[in-house]
PDB file of N, CA and C in Angstrom:
ATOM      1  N   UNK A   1     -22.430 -11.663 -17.497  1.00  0.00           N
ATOM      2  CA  UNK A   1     -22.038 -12.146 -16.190  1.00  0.00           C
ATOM      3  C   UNK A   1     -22.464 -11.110 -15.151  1.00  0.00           C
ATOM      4  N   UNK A   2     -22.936 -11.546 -14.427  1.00  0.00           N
ATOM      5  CA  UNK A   2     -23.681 -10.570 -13.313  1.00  0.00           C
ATOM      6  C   UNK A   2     -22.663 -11.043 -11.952  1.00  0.00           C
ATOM      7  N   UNK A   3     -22.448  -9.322 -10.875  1.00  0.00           N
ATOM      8  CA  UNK A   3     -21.917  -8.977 -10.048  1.00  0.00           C
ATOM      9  C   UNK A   3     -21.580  -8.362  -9.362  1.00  0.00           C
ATOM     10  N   UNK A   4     -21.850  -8.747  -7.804  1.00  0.00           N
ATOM     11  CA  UNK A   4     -22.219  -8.521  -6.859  1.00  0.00           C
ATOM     12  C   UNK A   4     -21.538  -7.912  -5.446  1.00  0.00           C
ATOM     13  N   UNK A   5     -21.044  -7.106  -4.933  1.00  0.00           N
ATOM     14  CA  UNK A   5     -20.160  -6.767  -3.702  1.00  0.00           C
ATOM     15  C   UNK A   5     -20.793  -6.235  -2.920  1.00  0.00           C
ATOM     16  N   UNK A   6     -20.818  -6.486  -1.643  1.00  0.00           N
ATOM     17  CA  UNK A   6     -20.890  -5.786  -0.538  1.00  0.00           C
ATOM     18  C   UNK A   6     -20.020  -6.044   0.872  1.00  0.00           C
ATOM     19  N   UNK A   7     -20.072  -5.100   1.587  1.00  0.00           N
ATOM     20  CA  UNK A   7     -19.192  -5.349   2.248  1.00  0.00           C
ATOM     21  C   UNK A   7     -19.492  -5.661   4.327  1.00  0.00           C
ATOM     22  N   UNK A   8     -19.324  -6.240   4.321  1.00  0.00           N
ATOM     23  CA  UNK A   8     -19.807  -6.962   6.119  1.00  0.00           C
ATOM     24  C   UNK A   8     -18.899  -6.825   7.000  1.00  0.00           C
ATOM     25  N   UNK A   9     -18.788  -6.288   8.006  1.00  0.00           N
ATOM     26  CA  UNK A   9     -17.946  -5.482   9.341  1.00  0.00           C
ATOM     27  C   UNK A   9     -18.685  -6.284  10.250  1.00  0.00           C
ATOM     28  N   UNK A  10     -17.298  -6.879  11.430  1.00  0.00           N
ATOM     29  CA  UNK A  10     -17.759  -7.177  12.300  1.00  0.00           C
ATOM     30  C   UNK A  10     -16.772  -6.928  13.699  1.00  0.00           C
ATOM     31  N   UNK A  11     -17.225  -6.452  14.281  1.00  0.00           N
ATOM     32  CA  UNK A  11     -16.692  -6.176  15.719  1.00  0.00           C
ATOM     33  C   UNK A  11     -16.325  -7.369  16.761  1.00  0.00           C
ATOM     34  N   UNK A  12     -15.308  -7.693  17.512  1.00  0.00           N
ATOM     35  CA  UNK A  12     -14.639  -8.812  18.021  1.00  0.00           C
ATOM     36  C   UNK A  12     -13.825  -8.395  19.442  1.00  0.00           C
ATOM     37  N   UNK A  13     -14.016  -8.864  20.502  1.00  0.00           N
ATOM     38  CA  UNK A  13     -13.815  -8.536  22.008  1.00  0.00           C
ATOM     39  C   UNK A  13     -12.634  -8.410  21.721  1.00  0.00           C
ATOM     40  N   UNK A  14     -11.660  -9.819  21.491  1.00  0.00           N
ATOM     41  CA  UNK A  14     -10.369 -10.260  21.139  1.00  0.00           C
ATOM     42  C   UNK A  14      -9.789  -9.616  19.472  1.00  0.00           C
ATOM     43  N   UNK A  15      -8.651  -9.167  19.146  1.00  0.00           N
ATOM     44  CA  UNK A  15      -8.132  -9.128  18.351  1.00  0.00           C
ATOM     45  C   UNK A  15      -8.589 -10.319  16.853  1.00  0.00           C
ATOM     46  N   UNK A  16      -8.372 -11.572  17.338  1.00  0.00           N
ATOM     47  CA  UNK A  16      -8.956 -12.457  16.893  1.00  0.00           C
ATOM     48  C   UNK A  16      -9.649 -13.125  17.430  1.00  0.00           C
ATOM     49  N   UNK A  17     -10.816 -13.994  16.592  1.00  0.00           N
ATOM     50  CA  UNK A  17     -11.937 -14.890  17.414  1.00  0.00           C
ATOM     51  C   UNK A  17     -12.738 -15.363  15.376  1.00  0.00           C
ATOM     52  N   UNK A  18     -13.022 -16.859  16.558  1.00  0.00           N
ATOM     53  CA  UNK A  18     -14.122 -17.390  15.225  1.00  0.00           C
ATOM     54  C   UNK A  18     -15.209 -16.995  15.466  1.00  0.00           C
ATOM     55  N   UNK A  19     -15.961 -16.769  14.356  1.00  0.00           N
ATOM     56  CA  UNK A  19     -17.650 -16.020  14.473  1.00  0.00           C
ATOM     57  C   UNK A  19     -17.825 -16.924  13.012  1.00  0.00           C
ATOM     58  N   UNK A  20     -19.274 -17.070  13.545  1.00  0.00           N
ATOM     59  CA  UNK A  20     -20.258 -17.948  12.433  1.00  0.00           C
ATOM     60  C   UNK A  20     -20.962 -16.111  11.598  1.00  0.00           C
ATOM     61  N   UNK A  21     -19.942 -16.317  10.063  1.00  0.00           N
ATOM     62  CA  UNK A  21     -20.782 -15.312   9.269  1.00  0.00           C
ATOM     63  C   UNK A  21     -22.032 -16.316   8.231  1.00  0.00           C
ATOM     64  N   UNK A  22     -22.060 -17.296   8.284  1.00  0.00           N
ATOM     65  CA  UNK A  22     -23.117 -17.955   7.717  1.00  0.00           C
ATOM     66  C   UNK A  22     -24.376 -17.033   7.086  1.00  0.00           C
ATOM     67  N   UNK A  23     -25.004 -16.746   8.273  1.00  0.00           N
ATOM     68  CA  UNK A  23     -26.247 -16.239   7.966  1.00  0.00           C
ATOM     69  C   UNK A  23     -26.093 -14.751   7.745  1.00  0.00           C
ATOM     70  N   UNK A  24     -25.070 -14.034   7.644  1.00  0.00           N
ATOM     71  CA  UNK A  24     -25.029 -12.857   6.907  1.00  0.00           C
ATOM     72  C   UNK A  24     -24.569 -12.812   5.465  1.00  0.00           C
ATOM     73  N   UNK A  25     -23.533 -13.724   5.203  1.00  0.00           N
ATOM     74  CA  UNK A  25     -23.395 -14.386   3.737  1.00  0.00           C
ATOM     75  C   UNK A  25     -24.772 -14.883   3.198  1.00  0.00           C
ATOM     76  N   UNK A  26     -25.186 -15.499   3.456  1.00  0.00           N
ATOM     77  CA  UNK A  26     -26.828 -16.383   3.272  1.00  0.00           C
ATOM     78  C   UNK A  26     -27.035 -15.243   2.641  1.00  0.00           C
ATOM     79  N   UNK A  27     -27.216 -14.076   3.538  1.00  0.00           N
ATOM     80  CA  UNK A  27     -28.426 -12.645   3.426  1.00  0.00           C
ATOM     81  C   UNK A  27     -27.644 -11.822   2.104  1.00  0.00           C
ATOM     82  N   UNK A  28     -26.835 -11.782   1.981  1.00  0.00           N
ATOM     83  CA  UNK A  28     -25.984 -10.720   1.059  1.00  0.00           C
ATOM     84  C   UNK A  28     -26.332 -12.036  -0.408  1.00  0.00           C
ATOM     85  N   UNK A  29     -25.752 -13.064  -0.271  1.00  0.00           N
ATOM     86  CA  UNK A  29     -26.080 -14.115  -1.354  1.00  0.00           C
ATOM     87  C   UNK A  29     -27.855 -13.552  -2.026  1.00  0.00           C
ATOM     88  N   UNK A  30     -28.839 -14.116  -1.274  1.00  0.00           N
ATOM     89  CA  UNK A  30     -30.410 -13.802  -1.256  1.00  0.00           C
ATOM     90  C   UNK A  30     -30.230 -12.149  -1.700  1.00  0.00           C
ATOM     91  N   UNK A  31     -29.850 -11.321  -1.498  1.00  0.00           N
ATOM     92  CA  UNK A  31     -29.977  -9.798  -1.847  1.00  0.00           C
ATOM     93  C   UNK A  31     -29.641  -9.949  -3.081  1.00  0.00           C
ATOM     94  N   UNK A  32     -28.561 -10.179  -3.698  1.00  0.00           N
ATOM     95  CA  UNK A  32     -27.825 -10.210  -4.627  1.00  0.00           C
ATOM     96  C   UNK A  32     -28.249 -10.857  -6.168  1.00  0.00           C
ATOM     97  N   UNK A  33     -29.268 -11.768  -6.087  1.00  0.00           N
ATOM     98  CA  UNK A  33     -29.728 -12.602  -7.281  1.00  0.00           C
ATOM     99  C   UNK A  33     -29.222 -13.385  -7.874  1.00  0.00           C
ATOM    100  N   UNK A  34     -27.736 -13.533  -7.000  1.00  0.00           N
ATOM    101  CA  UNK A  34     -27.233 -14.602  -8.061  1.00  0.00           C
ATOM    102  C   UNK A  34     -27.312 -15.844  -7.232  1.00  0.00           C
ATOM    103  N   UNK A  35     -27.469 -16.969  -8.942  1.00  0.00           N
ATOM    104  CA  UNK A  35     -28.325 -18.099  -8.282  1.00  0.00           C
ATOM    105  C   UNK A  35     -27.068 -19.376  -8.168  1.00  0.00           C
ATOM    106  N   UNK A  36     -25.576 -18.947  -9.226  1.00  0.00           N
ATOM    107  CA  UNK A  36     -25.580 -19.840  -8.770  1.00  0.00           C
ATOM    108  C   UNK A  36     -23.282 -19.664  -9.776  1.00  0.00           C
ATOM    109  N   UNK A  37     -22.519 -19.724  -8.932  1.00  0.00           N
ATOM    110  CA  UNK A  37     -20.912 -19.448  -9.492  1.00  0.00           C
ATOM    111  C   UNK A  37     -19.935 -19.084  -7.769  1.00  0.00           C
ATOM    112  N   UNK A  38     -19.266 -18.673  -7.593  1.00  0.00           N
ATOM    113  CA  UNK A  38     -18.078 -18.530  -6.646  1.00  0.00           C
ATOM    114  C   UNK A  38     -18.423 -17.336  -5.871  1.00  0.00           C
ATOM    115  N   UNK A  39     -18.161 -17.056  -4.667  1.00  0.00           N
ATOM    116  CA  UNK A  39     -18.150 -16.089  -3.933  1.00  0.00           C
ATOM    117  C   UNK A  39     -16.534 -16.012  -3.062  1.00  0.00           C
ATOM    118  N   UNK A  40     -16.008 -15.112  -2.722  1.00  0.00           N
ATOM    119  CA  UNK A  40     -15.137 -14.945  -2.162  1.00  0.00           C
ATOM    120  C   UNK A  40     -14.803 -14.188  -0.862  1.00  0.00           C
ATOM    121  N   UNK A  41     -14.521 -14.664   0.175  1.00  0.00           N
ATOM    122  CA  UNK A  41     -14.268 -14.137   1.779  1.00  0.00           C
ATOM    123  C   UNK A  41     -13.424 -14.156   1.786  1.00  0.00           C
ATOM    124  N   UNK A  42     -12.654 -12.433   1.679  1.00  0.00           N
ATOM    125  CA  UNK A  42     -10.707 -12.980   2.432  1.00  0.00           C
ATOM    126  C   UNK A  42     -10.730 -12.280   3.727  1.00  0.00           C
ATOM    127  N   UNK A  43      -9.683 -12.712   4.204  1.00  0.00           N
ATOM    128  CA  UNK A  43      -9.721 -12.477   5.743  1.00  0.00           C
ATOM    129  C   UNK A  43      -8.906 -12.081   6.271  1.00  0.00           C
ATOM    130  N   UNK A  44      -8.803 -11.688   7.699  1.00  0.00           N
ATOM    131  CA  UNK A  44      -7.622 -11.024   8.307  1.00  0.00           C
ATOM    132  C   UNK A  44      -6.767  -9.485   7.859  1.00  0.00           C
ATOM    133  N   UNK A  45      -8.542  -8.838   7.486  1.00  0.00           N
ATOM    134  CA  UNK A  45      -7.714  -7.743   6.885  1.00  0.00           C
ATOM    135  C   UNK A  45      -7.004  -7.514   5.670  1.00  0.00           C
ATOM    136  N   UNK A  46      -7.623  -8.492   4.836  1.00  0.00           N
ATOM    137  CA  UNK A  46      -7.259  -8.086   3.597  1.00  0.00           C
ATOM    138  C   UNK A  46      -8.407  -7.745   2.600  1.00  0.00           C
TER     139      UNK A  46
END
């Protein structure tokens, strides 16, 4: 089983706000080689 972490920081005017991470997930996915099982985003600081 092959696996993969990295980690993506993003800076925000407001405390909270929605932001499209799409295309940085995309990019970390494509880096990573894996073609194809679950990925996980938790949020709010955890």
């Amino acid at each position: 089983m092959k696996s993969y972490r990295e980690e993506l920081t993003f800076e925000t005017k407001t405390r909270r706000a929605y932001i499209n991470i799409t295309p940085q997930v995309e990019a970390a996915l494509t880096k990573s080689g894996v073609k194809e099982g679950a990925y996980q985003t938790p949020g709010d600081g955890t």
